[in-house]
Structure formats: C-alpha cells, structure tokens
PDB file of N, CA and C in Angstrom:
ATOM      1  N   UNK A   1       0.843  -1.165   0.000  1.00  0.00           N
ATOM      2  CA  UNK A   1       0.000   0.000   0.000  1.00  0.00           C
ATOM      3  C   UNK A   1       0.900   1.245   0.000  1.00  0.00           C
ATOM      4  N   UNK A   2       0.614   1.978  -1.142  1.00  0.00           N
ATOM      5  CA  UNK A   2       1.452   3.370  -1.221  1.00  0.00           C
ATOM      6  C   UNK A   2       0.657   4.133  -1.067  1.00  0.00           C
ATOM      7  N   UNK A   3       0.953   5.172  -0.567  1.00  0.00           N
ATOM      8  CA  UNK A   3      -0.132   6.978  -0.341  1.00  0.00           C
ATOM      9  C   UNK A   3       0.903   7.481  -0.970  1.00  0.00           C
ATOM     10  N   UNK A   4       0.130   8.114  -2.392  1.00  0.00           N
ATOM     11  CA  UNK A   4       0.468   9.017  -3.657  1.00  0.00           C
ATOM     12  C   UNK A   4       0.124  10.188  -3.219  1.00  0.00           C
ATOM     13  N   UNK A   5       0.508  11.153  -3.669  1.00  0.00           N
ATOM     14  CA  UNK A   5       0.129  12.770  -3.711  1.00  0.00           C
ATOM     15  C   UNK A   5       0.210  12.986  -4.780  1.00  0.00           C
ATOM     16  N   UNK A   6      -0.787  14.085  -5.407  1.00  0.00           N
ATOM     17  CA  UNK A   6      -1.366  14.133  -7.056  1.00  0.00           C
ATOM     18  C   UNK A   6      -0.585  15.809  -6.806  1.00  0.00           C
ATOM     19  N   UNK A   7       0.090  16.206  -7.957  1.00  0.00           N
ATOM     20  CA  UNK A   7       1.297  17.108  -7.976  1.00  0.00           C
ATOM     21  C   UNK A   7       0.585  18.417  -8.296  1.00  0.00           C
ATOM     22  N   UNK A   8      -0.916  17.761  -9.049  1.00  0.00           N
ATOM     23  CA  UNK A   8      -1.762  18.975  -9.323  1.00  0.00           C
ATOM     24  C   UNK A   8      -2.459  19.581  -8.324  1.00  0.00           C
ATOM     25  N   UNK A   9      -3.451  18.842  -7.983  1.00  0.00           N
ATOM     26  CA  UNK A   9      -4.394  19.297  -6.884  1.00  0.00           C
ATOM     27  C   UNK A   9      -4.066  19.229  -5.517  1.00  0.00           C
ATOM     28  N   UNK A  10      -3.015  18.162  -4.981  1.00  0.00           N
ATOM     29  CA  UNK A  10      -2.301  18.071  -3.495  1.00  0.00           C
ATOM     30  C   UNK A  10      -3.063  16.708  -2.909  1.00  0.00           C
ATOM     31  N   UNK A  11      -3.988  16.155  -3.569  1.00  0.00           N
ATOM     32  CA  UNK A  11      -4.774  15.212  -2.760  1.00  0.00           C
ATOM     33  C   UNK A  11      -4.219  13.994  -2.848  1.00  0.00           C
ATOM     34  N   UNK A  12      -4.220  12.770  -1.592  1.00  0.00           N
ATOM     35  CA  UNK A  12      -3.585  12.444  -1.193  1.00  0.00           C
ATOM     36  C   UNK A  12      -4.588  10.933  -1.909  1.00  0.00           C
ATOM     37  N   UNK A  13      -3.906   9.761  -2.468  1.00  0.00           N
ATOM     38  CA  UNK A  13      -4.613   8.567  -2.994  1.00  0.00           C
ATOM     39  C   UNK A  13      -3.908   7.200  -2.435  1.00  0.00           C
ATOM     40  N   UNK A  14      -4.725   6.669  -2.115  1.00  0.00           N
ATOM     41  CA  UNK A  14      -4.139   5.345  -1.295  1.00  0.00           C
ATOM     42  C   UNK A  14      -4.003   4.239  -2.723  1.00  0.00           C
ATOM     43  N   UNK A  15      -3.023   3.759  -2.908  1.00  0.00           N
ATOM     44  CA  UNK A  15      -2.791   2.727  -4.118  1.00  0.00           C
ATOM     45  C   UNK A  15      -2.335   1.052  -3.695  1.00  0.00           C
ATOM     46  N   UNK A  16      -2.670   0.123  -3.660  1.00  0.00           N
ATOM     47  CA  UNK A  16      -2.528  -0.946  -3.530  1.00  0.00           C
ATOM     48  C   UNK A  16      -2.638  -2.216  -4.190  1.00  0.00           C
ATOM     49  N   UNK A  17      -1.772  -3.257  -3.895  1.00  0.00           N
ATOM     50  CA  UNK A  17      -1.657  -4.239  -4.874  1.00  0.00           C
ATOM     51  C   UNK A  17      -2.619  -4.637  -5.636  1.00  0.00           C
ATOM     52  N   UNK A  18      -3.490  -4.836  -5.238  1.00  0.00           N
ATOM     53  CA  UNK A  18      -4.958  -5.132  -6.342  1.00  0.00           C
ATOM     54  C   UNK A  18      -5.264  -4.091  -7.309  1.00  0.00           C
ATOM     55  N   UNK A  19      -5.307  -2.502  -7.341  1.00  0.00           N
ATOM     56  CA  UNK A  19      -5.445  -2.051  -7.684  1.00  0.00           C
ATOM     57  C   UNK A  19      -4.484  -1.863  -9.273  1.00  0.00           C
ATOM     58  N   UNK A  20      -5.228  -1.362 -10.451  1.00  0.00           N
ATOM     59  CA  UNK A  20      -4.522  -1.373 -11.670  1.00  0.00           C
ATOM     60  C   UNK A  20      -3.488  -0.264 -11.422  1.00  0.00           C
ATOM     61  N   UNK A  21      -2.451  -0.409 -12.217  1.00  0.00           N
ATOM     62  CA  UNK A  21      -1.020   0.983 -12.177  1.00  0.00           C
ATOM     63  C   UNK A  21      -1.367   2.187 -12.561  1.00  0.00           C
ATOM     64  N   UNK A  22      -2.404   1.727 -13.715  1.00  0.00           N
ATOM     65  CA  UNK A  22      -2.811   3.240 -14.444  1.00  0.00           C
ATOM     66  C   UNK A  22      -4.101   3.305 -13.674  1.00  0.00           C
ATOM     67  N   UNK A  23      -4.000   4.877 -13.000  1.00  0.00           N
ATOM     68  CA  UNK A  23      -4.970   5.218 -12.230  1.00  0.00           C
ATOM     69  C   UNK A  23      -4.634   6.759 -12.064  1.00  0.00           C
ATOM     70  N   UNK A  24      -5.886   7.677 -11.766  1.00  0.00           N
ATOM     71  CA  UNK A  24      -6.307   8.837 -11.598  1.00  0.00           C
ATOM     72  C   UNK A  24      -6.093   9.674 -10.543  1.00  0.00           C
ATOM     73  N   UNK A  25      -6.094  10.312 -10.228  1.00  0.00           N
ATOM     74  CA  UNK A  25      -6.803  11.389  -9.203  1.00  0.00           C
ATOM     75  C   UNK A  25      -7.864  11.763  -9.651  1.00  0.00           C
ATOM     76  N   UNK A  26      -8.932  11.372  -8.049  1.00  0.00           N
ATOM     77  CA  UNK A  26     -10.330  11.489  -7.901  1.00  0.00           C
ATOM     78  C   UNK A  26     -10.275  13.258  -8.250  1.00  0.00           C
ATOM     79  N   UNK A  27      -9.472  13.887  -7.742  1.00  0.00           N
ATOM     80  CA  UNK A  27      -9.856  15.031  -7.507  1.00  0.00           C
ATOM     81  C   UNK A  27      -9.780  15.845  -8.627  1.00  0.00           C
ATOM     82  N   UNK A  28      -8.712  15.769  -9.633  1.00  0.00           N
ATOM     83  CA  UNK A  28      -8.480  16.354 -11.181  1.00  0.00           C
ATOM     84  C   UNK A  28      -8.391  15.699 -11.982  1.00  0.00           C
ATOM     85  N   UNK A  29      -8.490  14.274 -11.830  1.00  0.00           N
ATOM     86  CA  UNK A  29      -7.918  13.460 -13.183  1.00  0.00           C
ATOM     87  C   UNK A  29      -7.059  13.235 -13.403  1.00  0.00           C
ATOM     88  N   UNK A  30      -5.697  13.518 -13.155  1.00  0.00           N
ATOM     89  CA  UNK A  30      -4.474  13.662 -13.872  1.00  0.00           C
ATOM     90  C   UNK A  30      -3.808  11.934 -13.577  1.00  0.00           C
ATOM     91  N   UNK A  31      -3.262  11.351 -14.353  1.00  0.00           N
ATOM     92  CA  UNK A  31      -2.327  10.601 -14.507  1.00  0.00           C
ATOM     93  C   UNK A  31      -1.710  10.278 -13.831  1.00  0.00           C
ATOM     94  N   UNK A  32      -1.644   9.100 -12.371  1.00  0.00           N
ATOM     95  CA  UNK A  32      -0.469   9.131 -11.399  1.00  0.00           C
ATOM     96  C   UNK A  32       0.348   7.791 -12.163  1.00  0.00           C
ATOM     97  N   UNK A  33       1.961   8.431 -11.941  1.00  0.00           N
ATOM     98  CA  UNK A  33       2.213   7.100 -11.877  1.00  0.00           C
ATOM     99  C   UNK A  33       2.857   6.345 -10.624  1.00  0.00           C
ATOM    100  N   UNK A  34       2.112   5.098 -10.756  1.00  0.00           N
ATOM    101  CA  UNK A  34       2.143   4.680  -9.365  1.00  0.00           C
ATOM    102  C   UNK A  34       3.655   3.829  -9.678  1.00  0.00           C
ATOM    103  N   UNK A  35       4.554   3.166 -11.086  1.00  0.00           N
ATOM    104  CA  UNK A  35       6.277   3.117 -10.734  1.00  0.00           C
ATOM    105  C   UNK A  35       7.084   4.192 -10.304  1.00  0.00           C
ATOM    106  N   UNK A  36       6.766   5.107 -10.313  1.00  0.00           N
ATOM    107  CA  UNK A  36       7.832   6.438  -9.990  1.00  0.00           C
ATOM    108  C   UNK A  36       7.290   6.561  -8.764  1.00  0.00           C
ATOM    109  N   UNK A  37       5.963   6.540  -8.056  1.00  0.00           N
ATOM    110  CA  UNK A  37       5.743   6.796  -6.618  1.00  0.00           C
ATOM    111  C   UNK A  37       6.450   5.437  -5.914  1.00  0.00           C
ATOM    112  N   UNK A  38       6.638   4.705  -6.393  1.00  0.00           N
ATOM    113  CA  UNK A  38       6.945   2.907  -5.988  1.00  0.00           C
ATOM    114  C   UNK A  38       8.764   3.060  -5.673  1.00  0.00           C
ATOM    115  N   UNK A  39       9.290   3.848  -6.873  1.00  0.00           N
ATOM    116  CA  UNK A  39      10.839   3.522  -6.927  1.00  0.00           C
ATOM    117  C   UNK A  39      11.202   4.690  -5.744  1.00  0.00           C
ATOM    118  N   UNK A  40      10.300   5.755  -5.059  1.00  0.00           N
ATOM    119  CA  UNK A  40      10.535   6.870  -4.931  1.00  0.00           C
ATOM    120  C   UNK A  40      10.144   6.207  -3.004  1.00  0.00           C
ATOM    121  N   UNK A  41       9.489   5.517  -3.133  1.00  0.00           N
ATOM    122  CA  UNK A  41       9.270   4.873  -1.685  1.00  0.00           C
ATOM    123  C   UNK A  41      10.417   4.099  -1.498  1.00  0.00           C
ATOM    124  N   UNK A  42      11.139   3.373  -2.364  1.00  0.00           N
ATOM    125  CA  UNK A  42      12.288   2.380  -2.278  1.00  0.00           C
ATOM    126  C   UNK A  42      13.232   2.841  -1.913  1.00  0.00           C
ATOM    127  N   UNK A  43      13.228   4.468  -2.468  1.00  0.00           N
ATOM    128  CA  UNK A  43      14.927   4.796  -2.491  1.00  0.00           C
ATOM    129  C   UNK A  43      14.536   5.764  -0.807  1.00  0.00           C
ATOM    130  N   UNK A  44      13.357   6.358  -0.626  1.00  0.00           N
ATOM    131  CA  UNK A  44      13.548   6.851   0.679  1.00  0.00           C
ATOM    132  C   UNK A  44      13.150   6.036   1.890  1.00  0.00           C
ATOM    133  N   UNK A  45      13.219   4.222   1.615  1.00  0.00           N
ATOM    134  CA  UNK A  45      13.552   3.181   2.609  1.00  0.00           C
ATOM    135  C   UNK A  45      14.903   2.960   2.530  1.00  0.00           C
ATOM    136  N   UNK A  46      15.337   2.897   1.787  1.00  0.00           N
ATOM    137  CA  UNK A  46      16.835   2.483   1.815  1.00  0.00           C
ATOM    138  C   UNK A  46      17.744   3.439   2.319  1.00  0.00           C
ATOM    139  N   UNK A  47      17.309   4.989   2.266  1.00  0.00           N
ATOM    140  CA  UNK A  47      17.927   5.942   2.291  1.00  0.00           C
ATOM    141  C   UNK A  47      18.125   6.118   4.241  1.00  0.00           C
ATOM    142  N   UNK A  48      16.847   5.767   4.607  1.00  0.00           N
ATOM    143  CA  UNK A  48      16.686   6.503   6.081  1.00  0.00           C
ATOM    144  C   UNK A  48      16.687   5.491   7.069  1.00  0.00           C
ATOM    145  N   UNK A  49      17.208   4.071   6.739  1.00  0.00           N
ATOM    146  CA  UNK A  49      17.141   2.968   7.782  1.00  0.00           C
ATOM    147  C   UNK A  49      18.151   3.383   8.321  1.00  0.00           C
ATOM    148  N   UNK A  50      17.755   3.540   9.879  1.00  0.00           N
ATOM    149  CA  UNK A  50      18.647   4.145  10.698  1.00  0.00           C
ATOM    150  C   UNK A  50      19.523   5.488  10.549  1.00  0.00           C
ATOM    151  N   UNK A  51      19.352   6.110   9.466  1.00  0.00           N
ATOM    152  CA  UNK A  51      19.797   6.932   9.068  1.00  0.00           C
ATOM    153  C   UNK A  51      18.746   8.338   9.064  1.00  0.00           C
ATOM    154  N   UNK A  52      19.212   9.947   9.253  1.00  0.00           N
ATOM    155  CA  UNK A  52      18.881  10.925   8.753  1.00  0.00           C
ATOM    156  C   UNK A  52      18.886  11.249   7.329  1.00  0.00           C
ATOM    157  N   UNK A  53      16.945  11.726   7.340  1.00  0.00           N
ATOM    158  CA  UNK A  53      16.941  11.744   5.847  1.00  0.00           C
ATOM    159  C   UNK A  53      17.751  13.432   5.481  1.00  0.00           C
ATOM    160  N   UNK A  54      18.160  13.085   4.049  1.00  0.00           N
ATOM    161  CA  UNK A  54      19.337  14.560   4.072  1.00  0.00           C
ATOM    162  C   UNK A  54      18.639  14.830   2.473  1.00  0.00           C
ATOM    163  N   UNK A  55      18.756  16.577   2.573  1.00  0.00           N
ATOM    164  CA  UNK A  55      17.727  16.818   1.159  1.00  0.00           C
ATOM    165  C   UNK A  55      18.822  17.936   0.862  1.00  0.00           C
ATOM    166  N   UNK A  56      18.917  17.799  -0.713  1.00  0.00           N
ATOM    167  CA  UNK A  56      19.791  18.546  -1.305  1.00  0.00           C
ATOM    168  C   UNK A  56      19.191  20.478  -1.288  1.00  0.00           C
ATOM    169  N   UNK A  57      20.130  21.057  -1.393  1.00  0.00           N
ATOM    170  CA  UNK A  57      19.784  22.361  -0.832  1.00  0.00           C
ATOM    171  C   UNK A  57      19.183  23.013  -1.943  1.00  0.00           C
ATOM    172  N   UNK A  58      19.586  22.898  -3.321  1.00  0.00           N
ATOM    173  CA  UNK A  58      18.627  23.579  -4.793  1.00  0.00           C
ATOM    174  C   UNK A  58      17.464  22.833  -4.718  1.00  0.00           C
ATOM    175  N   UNK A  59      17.237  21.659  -4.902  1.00  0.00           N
ATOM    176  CA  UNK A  59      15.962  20.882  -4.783  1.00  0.00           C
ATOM    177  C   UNK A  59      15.047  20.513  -4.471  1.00  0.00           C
ATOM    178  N   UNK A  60      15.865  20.255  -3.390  1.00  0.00           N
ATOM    179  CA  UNK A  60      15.023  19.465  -2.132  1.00  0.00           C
ATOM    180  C   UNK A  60      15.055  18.257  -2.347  1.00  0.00           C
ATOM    181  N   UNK A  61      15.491  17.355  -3.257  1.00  0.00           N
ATOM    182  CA  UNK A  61      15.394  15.811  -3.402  1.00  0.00           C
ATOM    183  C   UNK A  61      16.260  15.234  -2.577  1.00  0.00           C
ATOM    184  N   UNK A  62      15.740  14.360  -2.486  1.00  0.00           N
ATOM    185  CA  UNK A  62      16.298  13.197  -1.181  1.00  0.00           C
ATOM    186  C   UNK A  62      18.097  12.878  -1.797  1.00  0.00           C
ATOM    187  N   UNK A  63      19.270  13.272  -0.993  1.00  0.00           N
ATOM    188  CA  UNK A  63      20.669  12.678  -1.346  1.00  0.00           C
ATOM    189  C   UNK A  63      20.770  11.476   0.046  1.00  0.00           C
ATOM    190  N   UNK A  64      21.908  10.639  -0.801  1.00  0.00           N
ATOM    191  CA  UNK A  64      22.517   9.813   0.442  1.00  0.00           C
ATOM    192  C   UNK A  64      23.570  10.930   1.399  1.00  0.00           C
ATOM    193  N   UNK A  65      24.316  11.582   0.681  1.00  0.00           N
ATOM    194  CA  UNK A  65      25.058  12.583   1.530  1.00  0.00           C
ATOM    195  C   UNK A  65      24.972  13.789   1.521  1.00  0.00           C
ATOM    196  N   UNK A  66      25.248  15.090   1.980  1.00  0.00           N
ATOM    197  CA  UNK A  66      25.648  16.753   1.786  1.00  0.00           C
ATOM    198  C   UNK A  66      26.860  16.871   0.943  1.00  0.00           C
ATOM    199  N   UNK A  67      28.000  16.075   1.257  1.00  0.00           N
ATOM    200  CA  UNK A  67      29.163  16.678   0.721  1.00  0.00           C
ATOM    201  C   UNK A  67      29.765  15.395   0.019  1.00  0.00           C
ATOM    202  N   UNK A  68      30.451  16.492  -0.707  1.00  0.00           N
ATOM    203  CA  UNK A  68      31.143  15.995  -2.592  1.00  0.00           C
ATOM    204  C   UNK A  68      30.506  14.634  -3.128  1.00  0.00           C
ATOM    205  N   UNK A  69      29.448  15.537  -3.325  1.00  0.00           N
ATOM    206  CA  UNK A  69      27.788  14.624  -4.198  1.00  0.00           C
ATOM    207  C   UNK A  69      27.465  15.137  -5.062  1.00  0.00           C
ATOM    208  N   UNK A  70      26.876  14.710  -6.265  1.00  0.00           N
ATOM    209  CA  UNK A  70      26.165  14.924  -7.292  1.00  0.00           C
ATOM    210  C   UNK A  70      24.675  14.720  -6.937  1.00  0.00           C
ATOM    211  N   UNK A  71      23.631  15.612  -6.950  1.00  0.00           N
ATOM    212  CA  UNK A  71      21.968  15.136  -6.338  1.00  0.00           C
ATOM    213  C   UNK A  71      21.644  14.214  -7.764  1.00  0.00           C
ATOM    214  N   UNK A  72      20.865  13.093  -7.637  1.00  0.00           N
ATOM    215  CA  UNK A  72      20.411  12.738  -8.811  1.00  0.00           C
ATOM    216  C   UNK A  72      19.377  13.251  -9.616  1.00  0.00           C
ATOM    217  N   UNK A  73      18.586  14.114  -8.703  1.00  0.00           N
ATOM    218  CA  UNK A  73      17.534  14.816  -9.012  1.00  0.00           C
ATOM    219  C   UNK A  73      17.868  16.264  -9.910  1.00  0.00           C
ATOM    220  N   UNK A  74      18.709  17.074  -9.508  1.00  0.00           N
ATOM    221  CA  UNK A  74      19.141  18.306 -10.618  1.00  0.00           C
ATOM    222  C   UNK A  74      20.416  18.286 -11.095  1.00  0.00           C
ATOM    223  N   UNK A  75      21.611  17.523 -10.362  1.00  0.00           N
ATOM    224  CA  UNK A  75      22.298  17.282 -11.230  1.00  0.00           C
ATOM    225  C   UNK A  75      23.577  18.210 -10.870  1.00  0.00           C
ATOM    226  N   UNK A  76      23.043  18.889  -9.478  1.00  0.00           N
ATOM    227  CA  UNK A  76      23.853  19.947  -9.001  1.00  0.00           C
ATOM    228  C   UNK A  76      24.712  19.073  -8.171  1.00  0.00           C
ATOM    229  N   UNK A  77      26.288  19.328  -8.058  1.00  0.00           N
ATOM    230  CA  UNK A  77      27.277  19.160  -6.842  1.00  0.00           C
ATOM    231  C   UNK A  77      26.605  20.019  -5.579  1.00  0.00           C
ATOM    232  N   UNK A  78      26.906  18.755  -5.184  1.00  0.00           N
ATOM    233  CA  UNK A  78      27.075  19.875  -3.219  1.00  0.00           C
ATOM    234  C   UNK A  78      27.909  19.672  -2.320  1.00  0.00           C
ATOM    235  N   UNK A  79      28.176  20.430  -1.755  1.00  0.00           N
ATOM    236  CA  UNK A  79      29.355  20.927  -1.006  1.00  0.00           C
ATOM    237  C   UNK A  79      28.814  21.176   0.257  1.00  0.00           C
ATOM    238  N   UNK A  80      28.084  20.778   1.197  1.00  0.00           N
ATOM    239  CA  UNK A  80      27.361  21.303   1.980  1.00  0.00           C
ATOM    240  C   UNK A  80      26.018  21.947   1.903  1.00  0.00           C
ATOM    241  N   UNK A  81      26.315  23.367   2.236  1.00  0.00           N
ATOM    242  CA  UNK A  81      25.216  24.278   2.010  1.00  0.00           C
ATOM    243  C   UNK A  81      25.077  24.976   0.313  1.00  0.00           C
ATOM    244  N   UNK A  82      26.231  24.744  -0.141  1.00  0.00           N
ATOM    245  CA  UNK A  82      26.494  25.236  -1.370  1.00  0.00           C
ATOM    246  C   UNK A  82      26.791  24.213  -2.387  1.00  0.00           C
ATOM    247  N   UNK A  83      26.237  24.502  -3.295  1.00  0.00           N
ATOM    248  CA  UNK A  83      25.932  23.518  -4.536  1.00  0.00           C
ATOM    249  C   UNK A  83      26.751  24.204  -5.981  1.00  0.00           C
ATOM    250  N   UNK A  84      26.905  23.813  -6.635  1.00  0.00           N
ATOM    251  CA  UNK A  84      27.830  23.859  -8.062  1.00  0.00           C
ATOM    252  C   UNK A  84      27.080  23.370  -9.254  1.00  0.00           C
ATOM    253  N   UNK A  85      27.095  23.768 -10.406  1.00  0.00           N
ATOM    254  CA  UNK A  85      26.264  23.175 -11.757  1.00  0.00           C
ATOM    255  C   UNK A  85      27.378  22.790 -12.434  1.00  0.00           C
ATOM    256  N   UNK A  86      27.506  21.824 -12.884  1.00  0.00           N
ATOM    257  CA  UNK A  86      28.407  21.626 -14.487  1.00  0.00           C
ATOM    258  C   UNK A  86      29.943  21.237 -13.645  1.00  0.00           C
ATOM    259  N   UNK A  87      31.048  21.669 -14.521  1.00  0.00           N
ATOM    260  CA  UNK A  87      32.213  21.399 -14.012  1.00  0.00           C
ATOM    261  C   UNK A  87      33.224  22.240 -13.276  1.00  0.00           C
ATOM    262  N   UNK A  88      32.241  23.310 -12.615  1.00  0.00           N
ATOM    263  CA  UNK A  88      32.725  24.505 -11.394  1.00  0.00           C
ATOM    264  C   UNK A  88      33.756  23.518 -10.385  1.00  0.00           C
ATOM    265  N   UNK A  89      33.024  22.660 -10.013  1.00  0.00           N
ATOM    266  CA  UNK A  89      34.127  22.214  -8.838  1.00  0.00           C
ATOM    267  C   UNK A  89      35.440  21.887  -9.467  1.00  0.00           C
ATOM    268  N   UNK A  90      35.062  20.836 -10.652  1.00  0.00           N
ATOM    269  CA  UNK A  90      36.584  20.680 -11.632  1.00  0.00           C
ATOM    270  C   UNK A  90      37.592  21.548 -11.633  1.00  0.00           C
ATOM    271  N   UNK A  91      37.135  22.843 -12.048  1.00  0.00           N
ATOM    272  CA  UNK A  91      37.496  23.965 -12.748  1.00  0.00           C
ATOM    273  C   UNK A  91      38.332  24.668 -11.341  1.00  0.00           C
ATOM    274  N   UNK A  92      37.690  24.400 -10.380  1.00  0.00           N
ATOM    275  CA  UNK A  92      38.475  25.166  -9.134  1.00  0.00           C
ATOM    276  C   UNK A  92      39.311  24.703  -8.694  1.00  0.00           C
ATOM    277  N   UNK A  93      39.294  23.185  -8.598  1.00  0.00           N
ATOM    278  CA  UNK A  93      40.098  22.510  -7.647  1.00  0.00           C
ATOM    279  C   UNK A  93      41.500  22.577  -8.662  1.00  0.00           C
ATOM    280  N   UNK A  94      41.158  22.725 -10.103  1.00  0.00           N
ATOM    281  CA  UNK A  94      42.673  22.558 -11.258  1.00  0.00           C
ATOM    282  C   UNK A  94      42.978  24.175 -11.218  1.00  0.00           C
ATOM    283  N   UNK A  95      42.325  25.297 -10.738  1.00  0.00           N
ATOM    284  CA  UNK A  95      42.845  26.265 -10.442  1.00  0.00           C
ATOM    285  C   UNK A  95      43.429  26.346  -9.305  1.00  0.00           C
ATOM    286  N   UNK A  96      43.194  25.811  -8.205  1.00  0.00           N
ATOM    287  CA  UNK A  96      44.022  25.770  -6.769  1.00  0.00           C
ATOM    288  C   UNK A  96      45.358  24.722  -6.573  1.00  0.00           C
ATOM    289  N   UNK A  97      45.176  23.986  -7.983  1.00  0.00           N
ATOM    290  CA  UNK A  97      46.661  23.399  -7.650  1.00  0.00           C
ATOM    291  C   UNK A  97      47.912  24.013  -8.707  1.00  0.00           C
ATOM    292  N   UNK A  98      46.960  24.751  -9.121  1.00  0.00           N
ATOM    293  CA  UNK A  98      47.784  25.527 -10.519  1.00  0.00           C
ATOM    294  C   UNK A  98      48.972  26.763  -9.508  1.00  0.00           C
ATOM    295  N   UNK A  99      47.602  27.225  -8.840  1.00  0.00           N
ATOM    296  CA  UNK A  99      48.389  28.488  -7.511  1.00  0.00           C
ATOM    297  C   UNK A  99      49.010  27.895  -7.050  1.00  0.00           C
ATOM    298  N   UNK A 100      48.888  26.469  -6.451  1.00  0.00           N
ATOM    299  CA  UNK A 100      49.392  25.865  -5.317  1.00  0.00           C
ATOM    300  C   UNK A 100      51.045  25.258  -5.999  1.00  0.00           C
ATOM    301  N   UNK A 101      51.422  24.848  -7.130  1.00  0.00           N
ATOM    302  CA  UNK A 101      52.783  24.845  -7.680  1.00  0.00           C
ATOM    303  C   UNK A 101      52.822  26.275  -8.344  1.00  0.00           C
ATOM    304  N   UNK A 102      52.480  27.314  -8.699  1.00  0.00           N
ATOM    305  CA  UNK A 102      52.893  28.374  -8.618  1.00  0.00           C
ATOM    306  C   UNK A 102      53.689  29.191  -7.366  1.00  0.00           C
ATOM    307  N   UNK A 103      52.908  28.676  -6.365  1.00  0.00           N
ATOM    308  CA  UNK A 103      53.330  29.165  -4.764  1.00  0.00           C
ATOM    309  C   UNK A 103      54.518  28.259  -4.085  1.00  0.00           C
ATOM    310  N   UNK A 104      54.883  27.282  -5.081  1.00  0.00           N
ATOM    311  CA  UNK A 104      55.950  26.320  -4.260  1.00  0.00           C
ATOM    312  C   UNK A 104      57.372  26.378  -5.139  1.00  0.00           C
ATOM    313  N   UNK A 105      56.789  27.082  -6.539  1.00  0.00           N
ATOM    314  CA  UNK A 105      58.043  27.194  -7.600  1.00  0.00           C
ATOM    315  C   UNK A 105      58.676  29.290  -7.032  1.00  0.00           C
ATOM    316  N   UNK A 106      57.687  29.774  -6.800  1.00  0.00           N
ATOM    317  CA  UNK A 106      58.165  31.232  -6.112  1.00  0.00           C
ATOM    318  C   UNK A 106      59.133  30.678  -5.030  1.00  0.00           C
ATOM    319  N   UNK A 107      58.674  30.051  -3.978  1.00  0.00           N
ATOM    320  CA  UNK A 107      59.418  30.068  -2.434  1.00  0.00           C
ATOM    321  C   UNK A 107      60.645  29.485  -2.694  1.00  0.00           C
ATOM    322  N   UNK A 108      60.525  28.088  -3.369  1.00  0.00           N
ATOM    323  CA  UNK A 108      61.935  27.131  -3.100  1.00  0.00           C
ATOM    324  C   UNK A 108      62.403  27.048  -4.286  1.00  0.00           C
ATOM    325  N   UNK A 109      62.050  27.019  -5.793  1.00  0.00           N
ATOM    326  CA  UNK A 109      62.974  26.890  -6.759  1.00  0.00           C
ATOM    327  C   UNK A 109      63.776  28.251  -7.555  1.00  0.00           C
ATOM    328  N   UNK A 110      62.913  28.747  -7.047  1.00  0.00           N
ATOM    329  CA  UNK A 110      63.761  30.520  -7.764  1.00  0.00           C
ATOM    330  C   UNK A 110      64.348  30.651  -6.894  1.00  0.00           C
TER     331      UNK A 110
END
C-alpha cells in the first residue's frame, strides 16, 4: 500500500496491490504514476534505515550525503550548504593546484 500525492491538486490517494497501475486522481484526473511513486518509496527506505533523511539544498530531493555529491535529481554538486552546476568544482580545484605549484616554484625553486 502506497499513499500518492497528485502534484496537481495536493490530494492524497491510497494505491494498492490489487489495484490497476494506471490510475487517476479522484480530484483532477491527472495521470499518477504509481512506478515512480513505488521507486521513490524504495529509495527513501533504503535511504533513512537508521539513518537521517538529508535533502539537497537547490531541490530538495532526497541525497545519500551533503558533501562531494552529485543530487540525482538536478544534477547539481554539493558541497554542503552550497551547490555547483556543471564542471565549477573541476574547474576550481585545477585552479588551486595551478596556484598551489605556482606558490611552491616562487618560495623554493627561484
């Protein structure tokens, strides 16, 4: 037995094994699908056994961790409280070692 929430109207639908996959909301009609509510119950059992559930900070979708993660949901790095798009983190960390033998060829080899 899954309790769906319909994304349109907010109302809340009880779905269970007997019941067919393709099914409605009483309240607007719209289309639930009850595999994506199914895989979406799986991953936030697996996620919170014994564990704190942890939600990415652009999103809000459920991560296994805060830090040096990719969310699967937008696709953003996070770093904590702060998140990254694309290859920002790449891009910094090959700029800080660029300074960082810049700063070691100044002191000891000149």
């Amino acid at each position: 037995m899954i309790v769906m929430k319909c994304p349109e109207c907010g109302k809340k639908v009880v779905w269970d094994d007997f019941q067919p996959t393709d099914i409605r909301c009483p309240g607007c009609g719209k289309d639930l699908n009850v595999h994506a509510c199914l895989k979406k119950n799986i991953e936030l059992r697996e996620l919170t056994q014994g564990k704190r559930i942890r939600h990415c900070s652009r999103c809000n979708g459920i991560v296994s961790r805060r830090w040096f993660t990719r969310c699967p949901h937008c696709g953003y790095w996070l770093f904590g409280p702060v998140s990254f798009h694309g290859n920002w983190p790449f891009f910094l960390t090959l700029a800080f070692i660029y300074l960082m033998f810049t700063l070691y060829y100044v002191i000891y080899i000149r």
